[in-house]
Structures are given as structure tokens and as C-alpha cells.
Protein backbone atom coordinates (compact mmCIF):
# COMPACT_ATOMS: atom_id res chain seq x y z
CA UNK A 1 0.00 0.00 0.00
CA UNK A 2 1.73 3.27 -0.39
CA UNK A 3 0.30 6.22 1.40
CA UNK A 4 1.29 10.09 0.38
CA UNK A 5 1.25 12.69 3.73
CA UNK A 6 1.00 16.50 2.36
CA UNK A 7 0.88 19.66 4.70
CA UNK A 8 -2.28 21.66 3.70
CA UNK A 9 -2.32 23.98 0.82
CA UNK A 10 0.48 22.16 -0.51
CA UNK A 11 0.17 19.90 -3.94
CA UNK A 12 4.37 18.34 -2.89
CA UNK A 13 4.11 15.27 -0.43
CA UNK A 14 6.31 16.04 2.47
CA UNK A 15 6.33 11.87 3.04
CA UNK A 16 5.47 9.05 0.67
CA UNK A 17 5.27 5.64 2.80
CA UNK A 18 5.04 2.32 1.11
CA UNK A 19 4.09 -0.77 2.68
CA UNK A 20 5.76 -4.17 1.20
CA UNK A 21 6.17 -8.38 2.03
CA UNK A 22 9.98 -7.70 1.99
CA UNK A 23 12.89 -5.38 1.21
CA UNK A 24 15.81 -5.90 -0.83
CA UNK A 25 17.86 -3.54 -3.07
CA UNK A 26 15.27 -2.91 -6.06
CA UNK A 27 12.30 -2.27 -4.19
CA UNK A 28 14.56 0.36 -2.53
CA UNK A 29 15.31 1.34 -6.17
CA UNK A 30 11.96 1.83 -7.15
CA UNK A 31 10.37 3.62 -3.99
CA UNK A 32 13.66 5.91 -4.77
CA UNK A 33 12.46 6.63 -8.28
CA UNK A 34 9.08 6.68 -6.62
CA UNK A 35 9.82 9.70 -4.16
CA UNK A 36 11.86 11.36 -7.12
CA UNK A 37 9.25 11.62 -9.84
CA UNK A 38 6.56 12.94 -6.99
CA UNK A 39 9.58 15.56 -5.81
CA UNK A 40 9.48 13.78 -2.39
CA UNK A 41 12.23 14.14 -0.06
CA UNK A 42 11.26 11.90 2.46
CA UNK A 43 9.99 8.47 2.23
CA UNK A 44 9.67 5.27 4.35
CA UNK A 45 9.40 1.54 3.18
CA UNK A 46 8.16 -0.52 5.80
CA UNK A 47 8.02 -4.28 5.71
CA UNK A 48 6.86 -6.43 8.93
CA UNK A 49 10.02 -6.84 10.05
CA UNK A 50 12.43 -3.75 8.87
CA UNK A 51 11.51 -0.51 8.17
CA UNK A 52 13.93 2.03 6.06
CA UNK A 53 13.89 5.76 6.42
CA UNK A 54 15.25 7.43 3.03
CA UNK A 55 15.82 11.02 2.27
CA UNK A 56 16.96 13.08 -0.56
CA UNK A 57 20.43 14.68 0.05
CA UNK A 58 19.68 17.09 -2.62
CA UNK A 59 23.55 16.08 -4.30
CA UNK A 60 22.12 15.53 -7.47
CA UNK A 61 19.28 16.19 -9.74
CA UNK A 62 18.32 13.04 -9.96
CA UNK A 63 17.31 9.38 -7.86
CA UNK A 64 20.80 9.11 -6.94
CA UNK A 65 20.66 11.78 -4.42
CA UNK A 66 18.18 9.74 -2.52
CA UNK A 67 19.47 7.29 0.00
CA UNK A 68 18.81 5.07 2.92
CA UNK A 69 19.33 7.26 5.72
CA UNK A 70 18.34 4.16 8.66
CA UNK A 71 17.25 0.91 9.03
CA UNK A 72 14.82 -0.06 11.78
CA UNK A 73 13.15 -3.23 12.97
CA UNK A 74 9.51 -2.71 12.24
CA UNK A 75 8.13 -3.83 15.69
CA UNK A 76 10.44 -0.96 17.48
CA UNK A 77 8.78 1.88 15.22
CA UNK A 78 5.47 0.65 15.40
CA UNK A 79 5.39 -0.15 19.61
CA UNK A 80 2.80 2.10 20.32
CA UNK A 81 0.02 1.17 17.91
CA UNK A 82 -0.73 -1.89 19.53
CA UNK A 83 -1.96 -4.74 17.00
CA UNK A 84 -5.89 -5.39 16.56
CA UNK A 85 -7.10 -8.67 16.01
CA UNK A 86 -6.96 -9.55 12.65
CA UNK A 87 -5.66 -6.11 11.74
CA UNK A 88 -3.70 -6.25 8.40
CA UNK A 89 -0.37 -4.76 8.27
CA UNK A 90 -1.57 -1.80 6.30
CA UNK A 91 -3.92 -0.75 8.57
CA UNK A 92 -1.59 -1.11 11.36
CA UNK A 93 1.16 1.11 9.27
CA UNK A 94 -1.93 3.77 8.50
CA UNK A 95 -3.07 4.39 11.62
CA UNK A 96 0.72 5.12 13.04
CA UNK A 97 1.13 7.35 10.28
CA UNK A 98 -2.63 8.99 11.20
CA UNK A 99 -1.14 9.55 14.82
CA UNK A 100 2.22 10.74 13.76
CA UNK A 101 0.01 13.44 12.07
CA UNK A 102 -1.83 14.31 14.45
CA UNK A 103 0.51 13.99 17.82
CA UNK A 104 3.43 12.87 16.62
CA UNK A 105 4.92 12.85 20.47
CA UNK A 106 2.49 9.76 20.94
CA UNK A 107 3.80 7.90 18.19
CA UNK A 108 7.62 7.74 18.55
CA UNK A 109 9.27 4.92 19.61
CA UNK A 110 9.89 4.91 23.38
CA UNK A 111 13.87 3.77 22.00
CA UNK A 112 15.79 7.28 22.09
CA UNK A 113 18.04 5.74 19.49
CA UNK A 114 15.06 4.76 17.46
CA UNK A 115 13.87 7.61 18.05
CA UNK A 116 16.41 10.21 17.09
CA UNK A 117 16.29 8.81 13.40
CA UNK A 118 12.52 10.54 13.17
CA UNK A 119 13.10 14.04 14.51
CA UNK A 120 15.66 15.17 11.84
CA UNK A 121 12.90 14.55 8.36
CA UNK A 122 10.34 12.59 9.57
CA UNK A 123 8.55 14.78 12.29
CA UNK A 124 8.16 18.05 10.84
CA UNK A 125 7.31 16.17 7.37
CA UNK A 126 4.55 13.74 9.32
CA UNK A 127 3.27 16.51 11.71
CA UNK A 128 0.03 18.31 10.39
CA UNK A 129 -0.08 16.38 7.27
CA UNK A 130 -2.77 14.98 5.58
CA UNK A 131 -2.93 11.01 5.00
CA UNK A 132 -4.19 9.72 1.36
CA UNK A 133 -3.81 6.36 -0.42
């Protein structure tokens, strides 16, 4: 499922957020491509068990200037949305990404060094956004 957050009155997505089975190096390559034709600096791929923060270091006009800034076990960053029965992994993803909108102090990881790798992008680019599929 991929998910675009945008601040209001703004057409850019301040976070695109794509939910896959598993990562390995070319869906990384694609969600880059992805957040680079959308002109997206900050993007997520989560997968149950990892979850990689990417941002655009703004090197290059192009992809390439897009890398993998962290990579996090899933269960860590998602701790305080506590799983519903029979809740897909989508809708698990969602609603952390609704609260990270909304109060974004609620939704970090209680791990400071999980934590720190949200404040930097993440946060402001999460906080006051609006969630669509």
C-alpha cells in the first residue's frame, strides 16, 4: 500500500510511505524513483520486520541523491500502535502514520536511538499532514 502525507495547501508530499512483504535492493530502487518523480524528499518503506527511512540529500538532480538514511526493525517503530485482532499490516502502518500526524509525540518509539532517526525529516514532514492512499 503506499500512502502520500502532504501539509495543507500544498500539492508536494512532504512523506510518501510504502508498505511491502519484503525489502531488498530494487524495491529500494523503485520507492527511490518513486519519491523522485513525486519531488518527495522523504519516504519510508516498511516491511513487517524492517523498516527504512530514506531522504533526498539534494547532491544531485536526480534518484541518486536519494538514499537510505536508517534501518529499523519494524516492531520498534510501530510499539505504540498496539496490534488489533486480525488487523492487516496496512492498517496497522496507517493508523501510526494517522497519529504521527496528528501527535506525533504519541507515536515515537519509546527507543531514544530509534527515536532520534525521526526528529531530523520525519517529524516536521509527518506533523500536520494529511494522509491519502
Amino acid at each position: 500500500m503506499r500512502y502520500v502525507l502532504r501539509h495543507p495547501d500544498d500539492t508536494r508530499p512532504s512523506l510518501l510511505v510504502q508498505t511491502i512483504s519484503a525489502i531488498d535492493d530494487a524495491a529500494i530502487e523503485r520507492f527511490k524513483a518513486e519519491m523522485y518523480g513525486v519531488r518527495c524528499a522523504n519516504g519510508i518503506v516498511f516491511a513487517p520486520d524492517e523498516c527504512v527511512i530514506l531522504r533526498d540529500s539534494f547532491s544531485s538532480m536526480d534518484a541518486a541523491s536519494i538514499h537510505v538514511e536508517s534501518r529499523l526493525p519494524t516492531a520498534k517503530v510501530l510499539e505504540s500502535i498496539a496490534p488489533r485482532a486480525s488487523e492487516a499490516f496496512d492498517a496497522r502502518v496507517e493508523r501510526w502514520l494517522r497519529r504521527m500526524s496528528e501527535s506525533w509525540q504519541s507515536a515515537i518509539p519509546a527507543d531514544a536511538a530509534v527515536a532520534s532517526e525521526f526528529f531530523q525529516d520525519i517529524v516536521p514532514a509527518a506533523s500536520g499532514s494529511l494522509l491519502s492512499t
